[in-house]
PDB file of N, CA and C in Angstrom:
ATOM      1  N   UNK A   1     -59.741 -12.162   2.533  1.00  0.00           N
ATOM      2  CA  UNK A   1     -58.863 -12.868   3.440  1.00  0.00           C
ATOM      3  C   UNK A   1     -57.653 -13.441   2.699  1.00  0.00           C
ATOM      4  N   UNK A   2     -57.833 -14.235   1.143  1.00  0.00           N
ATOM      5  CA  UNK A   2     -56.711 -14.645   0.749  1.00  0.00           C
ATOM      6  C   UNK A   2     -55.355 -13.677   0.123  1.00  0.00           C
ATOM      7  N   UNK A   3     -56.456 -12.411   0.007  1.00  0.00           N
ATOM      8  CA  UNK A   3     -55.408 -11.336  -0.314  1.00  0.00           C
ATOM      9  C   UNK A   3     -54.398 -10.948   1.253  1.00  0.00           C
ATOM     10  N   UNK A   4     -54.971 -10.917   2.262  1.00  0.00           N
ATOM     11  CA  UNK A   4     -53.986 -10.664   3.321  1.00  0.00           C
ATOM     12  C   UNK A   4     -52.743 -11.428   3.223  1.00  0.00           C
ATOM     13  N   UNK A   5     -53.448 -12.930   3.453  1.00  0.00           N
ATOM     14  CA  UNK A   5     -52.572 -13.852   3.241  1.00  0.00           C
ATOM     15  C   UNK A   5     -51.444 -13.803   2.311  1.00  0.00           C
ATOM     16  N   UNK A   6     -51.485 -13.720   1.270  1.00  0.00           N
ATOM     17  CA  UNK A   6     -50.319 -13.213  -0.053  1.00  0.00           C
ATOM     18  C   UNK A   6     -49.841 -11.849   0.790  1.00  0.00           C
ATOM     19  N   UNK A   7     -49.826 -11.006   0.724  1.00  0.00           N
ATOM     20  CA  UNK A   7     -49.177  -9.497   1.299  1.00  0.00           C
ATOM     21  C   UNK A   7     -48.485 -10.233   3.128  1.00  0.00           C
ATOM     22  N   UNK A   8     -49.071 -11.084   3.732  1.00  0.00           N
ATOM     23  CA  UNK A   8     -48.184 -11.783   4.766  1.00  0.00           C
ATOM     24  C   UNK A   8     -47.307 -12.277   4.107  1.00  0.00           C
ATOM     25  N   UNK A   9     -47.467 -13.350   3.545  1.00  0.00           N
ATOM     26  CA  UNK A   9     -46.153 -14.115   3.097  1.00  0.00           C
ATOM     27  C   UNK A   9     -45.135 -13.201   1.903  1.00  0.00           C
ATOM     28  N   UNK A  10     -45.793 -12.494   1.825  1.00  0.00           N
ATOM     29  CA  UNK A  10     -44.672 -10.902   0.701  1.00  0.00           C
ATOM     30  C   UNK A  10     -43.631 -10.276   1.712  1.00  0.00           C
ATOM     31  N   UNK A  11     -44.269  -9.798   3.198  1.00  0.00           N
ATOM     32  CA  UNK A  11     -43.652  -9.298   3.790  1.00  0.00           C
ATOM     33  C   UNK A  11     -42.868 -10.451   4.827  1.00  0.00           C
ATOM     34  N   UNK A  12     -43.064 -11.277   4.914  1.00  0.00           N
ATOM     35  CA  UNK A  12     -41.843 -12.742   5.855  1.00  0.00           C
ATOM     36  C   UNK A  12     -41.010 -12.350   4.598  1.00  0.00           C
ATOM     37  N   UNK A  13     -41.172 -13.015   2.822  1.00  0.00           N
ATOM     38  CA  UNK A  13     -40.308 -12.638   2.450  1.00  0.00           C
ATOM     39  C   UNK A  13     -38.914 -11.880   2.253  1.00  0.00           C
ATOM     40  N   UNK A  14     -39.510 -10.513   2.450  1.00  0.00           N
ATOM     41  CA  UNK A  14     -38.707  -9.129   2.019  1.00  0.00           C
ATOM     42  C   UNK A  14     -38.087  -9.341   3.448  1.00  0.00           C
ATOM     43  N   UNK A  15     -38.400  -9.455   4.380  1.00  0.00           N
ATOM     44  CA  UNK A  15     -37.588  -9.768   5.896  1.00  0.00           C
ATOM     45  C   UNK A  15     -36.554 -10.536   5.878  1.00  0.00           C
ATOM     46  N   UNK A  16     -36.684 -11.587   5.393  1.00  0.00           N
ATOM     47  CA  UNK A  16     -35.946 -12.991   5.671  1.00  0.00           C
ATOM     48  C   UNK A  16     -34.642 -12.996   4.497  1.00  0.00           C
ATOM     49  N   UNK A  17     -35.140 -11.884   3.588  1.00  0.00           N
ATOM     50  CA  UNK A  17     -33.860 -12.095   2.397  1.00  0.00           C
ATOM     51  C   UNK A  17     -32.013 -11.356   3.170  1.00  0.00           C
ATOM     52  N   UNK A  18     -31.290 -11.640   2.730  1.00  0.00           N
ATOM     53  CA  UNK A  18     -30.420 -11.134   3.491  1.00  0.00           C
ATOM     54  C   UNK A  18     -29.920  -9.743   3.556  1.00  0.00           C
ATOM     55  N   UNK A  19     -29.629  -9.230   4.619  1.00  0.00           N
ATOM     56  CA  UNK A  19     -29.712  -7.490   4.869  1.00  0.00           C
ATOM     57  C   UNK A  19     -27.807  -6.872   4.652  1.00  0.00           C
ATOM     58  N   UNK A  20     -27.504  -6.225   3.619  1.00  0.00           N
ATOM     59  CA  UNK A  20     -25.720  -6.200   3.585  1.00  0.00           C
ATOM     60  C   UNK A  20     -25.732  -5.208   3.908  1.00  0.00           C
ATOM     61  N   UNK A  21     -26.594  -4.223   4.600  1.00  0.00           N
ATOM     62  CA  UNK A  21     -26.039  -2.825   4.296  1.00  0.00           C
ATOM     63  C   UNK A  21     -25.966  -1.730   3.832  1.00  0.00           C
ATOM     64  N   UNK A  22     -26.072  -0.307   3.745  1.00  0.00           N
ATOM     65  CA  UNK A  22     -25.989   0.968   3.076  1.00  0.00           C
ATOM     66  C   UNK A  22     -25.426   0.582   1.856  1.00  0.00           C
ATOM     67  N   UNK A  23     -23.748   0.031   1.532  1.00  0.00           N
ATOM     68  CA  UNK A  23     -22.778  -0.006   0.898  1.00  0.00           C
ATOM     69  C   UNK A  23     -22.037  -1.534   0.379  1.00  0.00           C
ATOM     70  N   UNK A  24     -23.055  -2.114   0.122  1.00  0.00           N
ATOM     71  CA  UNK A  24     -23.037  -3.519  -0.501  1.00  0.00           C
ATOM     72  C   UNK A  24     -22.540  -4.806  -0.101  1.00  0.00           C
ATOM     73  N   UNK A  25     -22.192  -5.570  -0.239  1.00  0.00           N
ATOM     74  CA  UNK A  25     -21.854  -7.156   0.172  1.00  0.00           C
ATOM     75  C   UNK A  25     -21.298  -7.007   2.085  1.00  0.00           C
ATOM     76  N   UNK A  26     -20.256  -5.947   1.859  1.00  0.00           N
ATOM     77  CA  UNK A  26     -19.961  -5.827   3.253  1.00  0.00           C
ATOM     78  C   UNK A  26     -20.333  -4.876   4.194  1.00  0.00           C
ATOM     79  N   UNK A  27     -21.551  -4.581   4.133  1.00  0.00           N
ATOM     80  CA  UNK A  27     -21.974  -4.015   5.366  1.00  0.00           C
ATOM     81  C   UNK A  27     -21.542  -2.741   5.600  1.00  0.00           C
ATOM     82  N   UNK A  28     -20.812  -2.301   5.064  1.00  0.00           N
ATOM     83  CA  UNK A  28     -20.629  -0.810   5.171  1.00  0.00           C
ATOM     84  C   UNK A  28     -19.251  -0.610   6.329  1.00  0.00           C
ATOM     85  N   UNK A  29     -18.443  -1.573   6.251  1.00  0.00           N
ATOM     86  CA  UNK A  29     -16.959  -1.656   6.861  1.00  0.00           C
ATOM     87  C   UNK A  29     -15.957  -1.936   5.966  1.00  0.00           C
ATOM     88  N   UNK A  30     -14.901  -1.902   6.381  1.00  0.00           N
ATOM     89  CA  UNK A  30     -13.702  -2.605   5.817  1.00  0.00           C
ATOM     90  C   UNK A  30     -12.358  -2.508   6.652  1.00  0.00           C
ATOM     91  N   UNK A  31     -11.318  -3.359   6.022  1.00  0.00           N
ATOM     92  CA  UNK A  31      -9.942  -3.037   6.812  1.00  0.00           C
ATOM     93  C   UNK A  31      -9.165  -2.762   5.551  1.00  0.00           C
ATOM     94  N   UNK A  32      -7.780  -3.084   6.055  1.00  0.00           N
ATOM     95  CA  UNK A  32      -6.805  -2.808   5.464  1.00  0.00           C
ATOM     96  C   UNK A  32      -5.645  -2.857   6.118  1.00  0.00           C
ATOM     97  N   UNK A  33      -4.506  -3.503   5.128  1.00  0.00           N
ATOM     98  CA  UNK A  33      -2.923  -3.638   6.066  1.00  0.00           C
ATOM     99  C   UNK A  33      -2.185  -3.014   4.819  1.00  0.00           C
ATOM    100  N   UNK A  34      -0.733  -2.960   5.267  1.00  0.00           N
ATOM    101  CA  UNK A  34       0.237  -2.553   4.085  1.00  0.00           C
ATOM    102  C   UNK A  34       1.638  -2.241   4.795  1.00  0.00           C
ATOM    103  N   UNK A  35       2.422  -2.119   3.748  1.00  0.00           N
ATOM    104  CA  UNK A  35       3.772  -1.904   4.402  1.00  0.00           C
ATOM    105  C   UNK A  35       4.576  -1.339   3.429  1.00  0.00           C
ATOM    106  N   UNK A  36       5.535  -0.291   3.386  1.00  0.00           N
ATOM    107  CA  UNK A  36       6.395  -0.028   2.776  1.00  0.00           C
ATOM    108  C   UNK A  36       7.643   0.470   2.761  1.00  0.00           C
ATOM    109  N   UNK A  37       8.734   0.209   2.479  1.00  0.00           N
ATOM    110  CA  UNK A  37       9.690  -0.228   3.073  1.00  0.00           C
ATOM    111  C   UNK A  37      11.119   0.551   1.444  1.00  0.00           C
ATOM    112  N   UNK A  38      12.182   0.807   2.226  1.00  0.00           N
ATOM    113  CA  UNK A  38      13.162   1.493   1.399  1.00  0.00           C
ATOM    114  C   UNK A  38      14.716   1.410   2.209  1.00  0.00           C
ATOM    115  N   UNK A  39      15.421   1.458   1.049  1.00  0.00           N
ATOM    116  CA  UNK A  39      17.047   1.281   1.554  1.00  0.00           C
ATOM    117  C   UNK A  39      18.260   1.654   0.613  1.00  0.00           C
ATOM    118  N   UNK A  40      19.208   1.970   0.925  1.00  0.00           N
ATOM    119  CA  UNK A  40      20.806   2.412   0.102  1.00  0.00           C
ATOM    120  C   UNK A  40      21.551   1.915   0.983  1.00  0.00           C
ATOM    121  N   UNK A  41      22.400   1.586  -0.108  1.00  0.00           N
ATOM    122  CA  UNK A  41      24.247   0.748   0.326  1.00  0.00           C
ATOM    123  C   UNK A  41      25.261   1.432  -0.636  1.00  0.00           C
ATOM    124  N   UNK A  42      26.134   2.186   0.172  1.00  0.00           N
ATOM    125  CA  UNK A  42      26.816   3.213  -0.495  1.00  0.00           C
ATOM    126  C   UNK A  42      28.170   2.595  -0.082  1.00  0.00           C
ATOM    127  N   UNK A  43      29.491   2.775  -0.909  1.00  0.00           N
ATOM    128  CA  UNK A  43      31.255   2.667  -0.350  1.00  0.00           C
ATOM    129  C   UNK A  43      31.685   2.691  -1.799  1.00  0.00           C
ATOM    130  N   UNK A  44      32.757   3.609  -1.059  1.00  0.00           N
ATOM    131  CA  UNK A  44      33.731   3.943  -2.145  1.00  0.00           C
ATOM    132  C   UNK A  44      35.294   3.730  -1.311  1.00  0.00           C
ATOM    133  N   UNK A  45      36.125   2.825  -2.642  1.00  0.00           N
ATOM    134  CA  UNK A  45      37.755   2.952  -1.467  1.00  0.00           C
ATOM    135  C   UNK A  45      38.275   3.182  -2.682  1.00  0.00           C
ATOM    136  N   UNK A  46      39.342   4.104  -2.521  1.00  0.00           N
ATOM    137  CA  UNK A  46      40.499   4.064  -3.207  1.00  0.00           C
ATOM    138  C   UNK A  46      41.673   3.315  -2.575  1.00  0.00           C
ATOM    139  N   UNK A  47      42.805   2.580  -3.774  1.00  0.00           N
ATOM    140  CA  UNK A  47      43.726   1.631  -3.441  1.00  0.00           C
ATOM    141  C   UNK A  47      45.128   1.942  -4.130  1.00  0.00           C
ATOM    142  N   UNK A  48      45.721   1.188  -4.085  1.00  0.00           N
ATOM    143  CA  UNK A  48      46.695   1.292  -4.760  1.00  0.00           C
ATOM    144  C   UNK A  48      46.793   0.625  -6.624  1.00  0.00           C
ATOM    145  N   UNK A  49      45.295  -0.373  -6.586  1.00  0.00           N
ATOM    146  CA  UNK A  49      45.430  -0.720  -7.936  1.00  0.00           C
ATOM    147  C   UNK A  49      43.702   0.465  -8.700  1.00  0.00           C
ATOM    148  N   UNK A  50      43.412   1.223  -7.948  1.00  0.00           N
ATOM    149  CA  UNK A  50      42.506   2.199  -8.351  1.00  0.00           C
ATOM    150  C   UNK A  50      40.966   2.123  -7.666  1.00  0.00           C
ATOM    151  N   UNK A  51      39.981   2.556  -7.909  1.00  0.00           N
ATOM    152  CA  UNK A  51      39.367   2.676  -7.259  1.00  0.00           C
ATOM    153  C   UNK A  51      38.025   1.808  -7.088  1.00  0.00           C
ATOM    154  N   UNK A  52      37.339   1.783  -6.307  1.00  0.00           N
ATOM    155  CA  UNK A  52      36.180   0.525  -6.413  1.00  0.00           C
ATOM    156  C   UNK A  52      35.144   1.603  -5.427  1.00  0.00           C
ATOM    157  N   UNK A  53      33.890   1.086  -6.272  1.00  0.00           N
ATOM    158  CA  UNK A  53      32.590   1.603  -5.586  1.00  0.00           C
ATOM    159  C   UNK A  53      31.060   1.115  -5.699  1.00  0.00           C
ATOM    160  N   UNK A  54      30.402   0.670  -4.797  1.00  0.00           N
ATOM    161  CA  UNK A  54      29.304   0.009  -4.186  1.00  0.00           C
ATOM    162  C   UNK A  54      28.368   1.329  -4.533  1.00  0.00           C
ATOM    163  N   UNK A  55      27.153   0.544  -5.287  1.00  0.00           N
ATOM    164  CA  UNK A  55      25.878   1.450  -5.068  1.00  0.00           C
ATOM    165  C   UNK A  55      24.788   0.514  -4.890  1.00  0.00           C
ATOM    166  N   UNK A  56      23.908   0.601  -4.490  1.00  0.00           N
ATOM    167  CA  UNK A  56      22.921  -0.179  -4.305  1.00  0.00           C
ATOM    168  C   UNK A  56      21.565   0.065  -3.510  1.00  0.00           C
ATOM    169  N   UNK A  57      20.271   0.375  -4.174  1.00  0.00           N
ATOM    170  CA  UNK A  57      19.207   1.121  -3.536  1.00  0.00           C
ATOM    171  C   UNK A  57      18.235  -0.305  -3.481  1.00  0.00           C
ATOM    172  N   UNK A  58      17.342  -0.128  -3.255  1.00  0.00           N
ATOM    173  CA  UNK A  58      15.852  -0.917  -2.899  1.00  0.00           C
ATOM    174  C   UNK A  58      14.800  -0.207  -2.170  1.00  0.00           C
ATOM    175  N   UNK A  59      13.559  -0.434  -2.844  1.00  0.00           N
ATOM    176  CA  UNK A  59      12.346  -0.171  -2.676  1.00  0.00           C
ATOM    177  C   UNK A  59      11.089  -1.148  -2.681  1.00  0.00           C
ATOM    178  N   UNK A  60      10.049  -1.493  -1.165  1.00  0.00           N
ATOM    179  CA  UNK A  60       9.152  -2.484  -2.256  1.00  0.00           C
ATOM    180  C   UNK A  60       7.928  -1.742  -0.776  1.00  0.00           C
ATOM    181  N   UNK A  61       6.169  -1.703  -1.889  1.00  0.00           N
ATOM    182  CA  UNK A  61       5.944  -1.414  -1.240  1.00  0.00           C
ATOM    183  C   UNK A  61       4.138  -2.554  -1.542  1.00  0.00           C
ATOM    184  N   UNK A  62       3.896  -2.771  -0.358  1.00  0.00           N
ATOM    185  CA  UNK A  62       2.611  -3.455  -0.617  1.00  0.00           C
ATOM    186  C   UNK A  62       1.508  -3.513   0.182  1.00  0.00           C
ATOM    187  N   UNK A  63       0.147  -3.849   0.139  1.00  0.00           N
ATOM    188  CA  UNK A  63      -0.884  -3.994   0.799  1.00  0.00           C
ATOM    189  C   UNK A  63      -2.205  -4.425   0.302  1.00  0.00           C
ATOM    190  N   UNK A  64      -3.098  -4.509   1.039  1.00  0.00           N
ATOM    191  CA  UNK A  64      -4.451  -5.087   0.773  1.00  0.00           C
ATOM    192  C   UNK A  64      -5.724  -4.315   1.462  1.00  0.00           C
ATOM    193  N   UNK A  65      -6.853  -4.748   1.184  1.00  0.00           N
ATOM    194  CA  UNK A  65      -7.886  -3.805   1.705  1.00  0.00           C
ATOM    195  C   UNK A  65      -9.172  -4.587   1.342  1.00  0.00           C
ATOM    196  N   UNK A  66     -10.295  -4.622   1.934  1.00  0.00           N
ATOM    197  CA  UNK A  66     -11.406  -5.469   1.410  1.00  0.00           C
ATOM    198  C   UNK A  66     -12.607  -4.217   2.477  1.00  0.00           C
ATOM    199  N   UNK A  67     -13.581  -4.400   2.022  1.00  0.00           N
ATOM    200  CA  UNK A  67     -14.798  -3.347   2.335  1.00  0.00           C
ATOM    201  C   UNK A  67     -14.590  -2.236   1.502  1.00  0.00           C
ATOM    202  N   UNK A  68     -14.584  -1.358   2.654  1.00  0.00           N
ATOM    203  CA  UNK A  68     -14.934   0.129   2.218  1.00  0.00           C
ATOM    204  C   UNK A  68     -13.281   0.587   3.105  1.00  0.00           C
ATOM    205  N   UNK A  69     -12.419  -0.366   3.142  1.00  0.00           N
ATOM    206  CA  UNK A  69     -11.100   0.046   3.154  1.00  0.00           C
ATOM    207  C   UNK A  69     -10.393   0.501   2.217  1.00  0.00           C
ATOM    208  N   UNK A  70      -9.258   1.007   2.773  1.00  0.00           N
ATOM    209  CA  UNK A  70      -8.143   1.834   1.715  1.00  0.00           C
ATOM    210  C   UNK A  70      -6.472   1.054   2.083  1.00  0.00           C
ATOM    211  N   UNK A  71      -5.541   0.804   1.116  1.00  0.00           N
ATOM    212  CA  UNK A  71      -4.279   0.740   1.784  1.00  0.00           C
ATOM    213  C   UNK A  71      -3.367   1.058   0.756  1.00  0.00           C
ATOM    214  N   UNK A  72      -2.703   2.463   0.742  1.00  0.00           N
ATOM    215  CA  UNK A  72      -2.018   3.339  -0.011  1.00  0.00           C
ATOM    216  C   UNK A  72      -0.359   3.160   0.145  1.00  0.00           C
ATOM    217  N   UNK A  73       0.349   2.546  -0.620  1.00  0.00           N
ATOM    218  CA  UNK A  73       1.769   2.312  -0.418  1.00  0.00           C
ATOM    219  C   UNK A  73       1.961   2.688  -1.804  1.00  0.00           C
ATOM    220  N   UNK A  74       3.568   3.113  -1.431  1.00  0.00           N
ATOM    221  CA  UNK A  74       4.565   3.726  -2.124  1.00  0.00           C
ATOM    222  C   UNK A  74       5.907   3.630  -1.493  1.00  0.00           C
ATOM    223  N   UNK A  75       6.879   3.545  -2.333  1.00  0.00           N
ATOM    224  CA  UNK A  75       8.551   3.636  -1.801  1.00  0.00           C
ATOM    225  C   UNK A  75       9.391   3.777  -3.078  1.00  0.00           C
ATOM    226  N   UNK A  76      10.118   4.697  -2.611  1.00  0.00           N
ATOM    227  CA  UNK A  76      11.492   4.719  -3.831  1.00  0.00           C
ATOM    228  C   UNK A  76      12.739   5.057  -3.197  1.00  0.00           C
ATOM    229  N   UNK A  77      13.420   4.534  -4.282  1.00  0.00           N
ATOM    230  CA  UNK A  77      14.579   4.908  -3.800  1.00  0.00           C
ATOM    231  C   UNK A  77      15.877   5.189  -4.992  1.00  0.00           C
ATOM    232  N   UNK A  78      16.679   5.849  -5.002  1.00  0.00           N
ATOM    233  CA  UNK A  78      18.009   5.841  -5.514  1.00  0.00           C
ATOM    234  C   UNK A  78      19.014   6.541  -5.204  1.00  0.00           C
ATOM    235  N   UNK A  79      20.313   5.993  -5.630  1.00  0.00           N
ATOM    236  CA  UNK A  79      21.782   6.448  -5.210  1.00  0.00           C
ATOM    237  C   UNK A  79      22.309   7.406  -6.226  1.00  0.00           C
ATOM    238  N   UNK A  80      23.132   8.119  -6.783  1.00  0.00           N
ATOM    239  CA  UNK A  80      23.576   8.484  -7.565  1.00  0.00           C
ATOM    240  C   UNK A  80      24.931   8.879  -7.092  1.00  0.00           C
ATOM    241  N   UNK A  81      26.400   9.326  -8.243  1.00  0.00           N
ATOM    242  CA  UNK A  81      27.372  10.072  -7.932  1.00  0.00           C
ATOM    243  C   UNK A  81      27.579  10.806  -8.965  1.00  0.00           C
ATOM    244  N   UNK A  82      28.230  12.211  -8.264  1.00  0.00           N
ATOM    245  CA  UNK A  82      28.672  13.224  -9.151  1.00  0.00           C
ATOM    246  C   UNK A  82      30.543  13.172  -9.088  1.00  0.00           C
ATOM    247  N   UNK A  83      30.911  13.451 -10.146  1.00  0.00           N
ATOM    248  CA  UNK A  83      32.496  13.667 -10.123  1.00  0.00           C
ATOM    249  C   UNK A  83      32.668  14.928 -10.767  1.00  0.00           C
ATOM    250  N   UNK A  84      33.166  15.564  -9.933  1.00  0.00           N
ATOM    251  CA  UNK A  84      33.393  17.342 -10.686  1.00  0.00           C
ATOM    252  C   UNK A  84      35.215  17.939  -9.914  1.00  0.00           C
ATOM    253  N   UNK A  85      34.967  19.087 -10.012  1.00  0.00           N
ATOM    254  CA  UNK A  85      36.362  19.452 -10.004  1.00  0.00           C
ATOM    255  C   UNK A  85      36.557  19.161  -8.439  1.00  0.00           C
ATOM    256  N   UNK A  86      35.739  19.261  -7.711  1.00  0.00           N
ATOM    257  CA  UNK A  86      36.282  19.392  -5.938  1.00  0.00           C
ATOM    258  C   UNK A  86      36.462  18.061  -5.003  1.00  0.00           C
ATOM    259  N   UNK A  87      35.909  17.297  -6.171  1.00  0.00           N
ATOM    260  CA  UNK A  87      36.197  15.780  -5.699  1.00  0.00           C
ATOM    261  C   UNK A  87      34.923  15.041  -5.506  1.00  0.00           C
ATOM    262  N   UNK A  88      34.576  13.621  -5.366  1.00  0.00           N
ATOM    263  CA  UNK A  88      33.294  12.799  -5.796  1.00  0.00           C
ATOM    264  C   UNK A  88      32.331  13.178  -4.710  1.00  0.00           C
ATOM    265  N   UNK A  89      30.800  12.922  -5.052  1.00  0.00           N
ATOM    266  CA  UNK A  89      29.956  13.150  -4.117  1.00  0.00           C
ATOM    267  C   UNK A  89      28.870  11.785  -4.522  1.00  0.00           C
ATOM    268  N   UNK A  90      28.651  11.536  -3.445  1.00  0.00           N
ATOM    269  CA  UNK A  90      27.440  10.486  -3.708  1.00  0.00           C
ATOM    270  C   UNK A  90      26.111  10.912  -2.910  1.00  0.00           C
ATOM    271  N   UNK A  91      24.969  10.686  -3.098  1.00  0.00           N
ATOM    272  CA  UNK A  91      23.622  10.973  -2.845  1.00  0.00           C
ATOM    273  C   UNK A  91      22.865  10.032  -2.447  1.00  0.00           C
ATOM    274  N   UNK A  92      22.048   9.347  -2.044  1.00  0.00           N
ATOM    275  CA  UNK A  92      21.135   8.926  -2.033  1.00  0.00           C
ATOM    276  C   UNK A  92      19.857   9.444  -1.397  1.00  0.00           C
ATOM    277  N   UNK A  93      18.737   9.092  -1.830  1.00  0.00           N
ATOM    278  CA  UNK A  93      17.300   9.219  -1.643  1.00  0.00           C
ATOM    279  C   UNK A  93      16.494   8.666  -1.728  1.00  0.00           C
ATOM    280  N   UNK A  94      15.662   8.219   0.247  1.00  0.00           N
ATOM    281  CA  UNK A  94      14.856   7.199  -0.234  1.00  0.00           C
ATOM    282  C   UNK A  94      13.634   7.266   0.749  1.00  0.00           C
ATOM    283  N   UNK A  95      12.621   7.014   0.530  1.00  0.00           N
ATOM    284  CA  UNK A  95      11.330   7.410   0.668  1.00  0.00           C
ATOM    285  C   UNK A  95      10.249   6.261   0.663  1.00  0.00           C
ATOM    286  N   UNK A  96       9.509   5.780   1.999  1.00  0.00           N
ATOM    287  CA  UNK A  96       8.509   5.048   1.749  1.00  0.00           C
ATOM    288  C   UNK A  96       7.449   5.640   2.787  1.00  0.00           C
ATOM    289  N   UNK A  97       6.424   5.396   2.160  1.00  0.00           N
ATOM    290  CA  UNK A  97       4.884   5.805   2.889  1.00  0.00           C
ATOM    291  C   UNK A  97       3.758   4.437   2.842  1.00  0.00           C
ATOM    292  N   UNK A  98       2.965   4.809   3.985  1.00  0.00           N
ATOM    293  CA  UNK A  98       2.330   3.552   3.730  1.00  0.00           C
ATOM    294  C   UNK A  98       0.938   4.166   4.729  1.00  0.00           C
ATOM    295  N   UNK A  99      -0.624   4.091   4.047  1.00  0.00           N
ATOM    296  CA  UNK A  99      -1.151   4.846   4.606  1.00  0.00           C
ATOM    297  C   UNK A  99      -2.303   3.629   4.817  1.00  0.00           C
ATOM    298  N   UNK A 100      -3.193   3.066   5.779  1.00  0.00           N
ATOM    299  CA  UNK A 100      -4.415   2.684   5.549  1.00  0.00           C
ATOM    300  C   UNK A 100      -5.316   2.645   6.247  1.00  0.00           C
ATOM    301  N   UNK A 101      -6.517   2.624   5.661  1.00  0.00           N
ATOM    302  CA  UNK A 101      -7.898   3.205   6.137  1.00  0.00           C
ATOM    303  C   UNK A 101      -8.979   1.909   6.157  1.00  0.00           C
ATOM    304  N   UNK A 102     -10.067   2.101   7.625  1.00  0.00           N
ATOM    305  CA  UNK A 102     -10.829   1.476   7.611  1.00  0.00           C
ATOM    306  C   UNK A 102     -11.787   1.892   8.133  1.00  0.00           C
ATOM    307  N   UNK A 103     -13.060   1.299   8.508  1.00  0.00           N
ATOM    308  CA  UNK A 103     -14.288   1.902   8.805  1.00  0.00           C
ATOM    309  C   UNK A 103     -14.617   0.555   9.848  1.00  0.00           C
TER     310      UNK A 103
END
């Protein structure tokens, strides 16, 4: 009889301890936010005392995630100019992604 007793109170035990899940502390979920974000500021003038020109790119990219979430950011960006025989060219290129995953 006192052996039942011990193997009862073994199994209230193993019950009562706390249950997280397949995939640890959180239960087998998660979230996730993020954002990412990109920009160019381009001008060129010619004058009479010569010439003036604006370049200016920005990139910023960020996020968070807790569980069995994901939050994938990236952004770039830049301007460039070429001066060759046919006259100036300016470029820019800019690129942001922002991906996130939850369960």
């Amino acid at each position: 009889m006192k052996v039942a007793v011990v193997l009862a109170c073994l199994l209230v035990a193993v019950a009562a301890k706390p249950q997280f899940g397949r995939f640890g502390s959180f239960g087998g979920f998660g979230g996730a936010r993020g954002s990412a974000n990109s920009g160019s500021t381009q001008g060129q003038s010619s004058g009479l005392f010569g010439n003036s020109q604006i370049q200016n790119s920005f990139a910023n990219a960020q996020g968070s995630a807790f569980g069995r979430g994901a939050s994938l950011n990236s952004a770039g960006s830049n301007v460039g100019q070429s001066i060759g025989l046919f006259g100036n060219r300016q470029f820019a290129n800019n690129r942001a992604t922002s991906n996130q995953f939850g369960r």
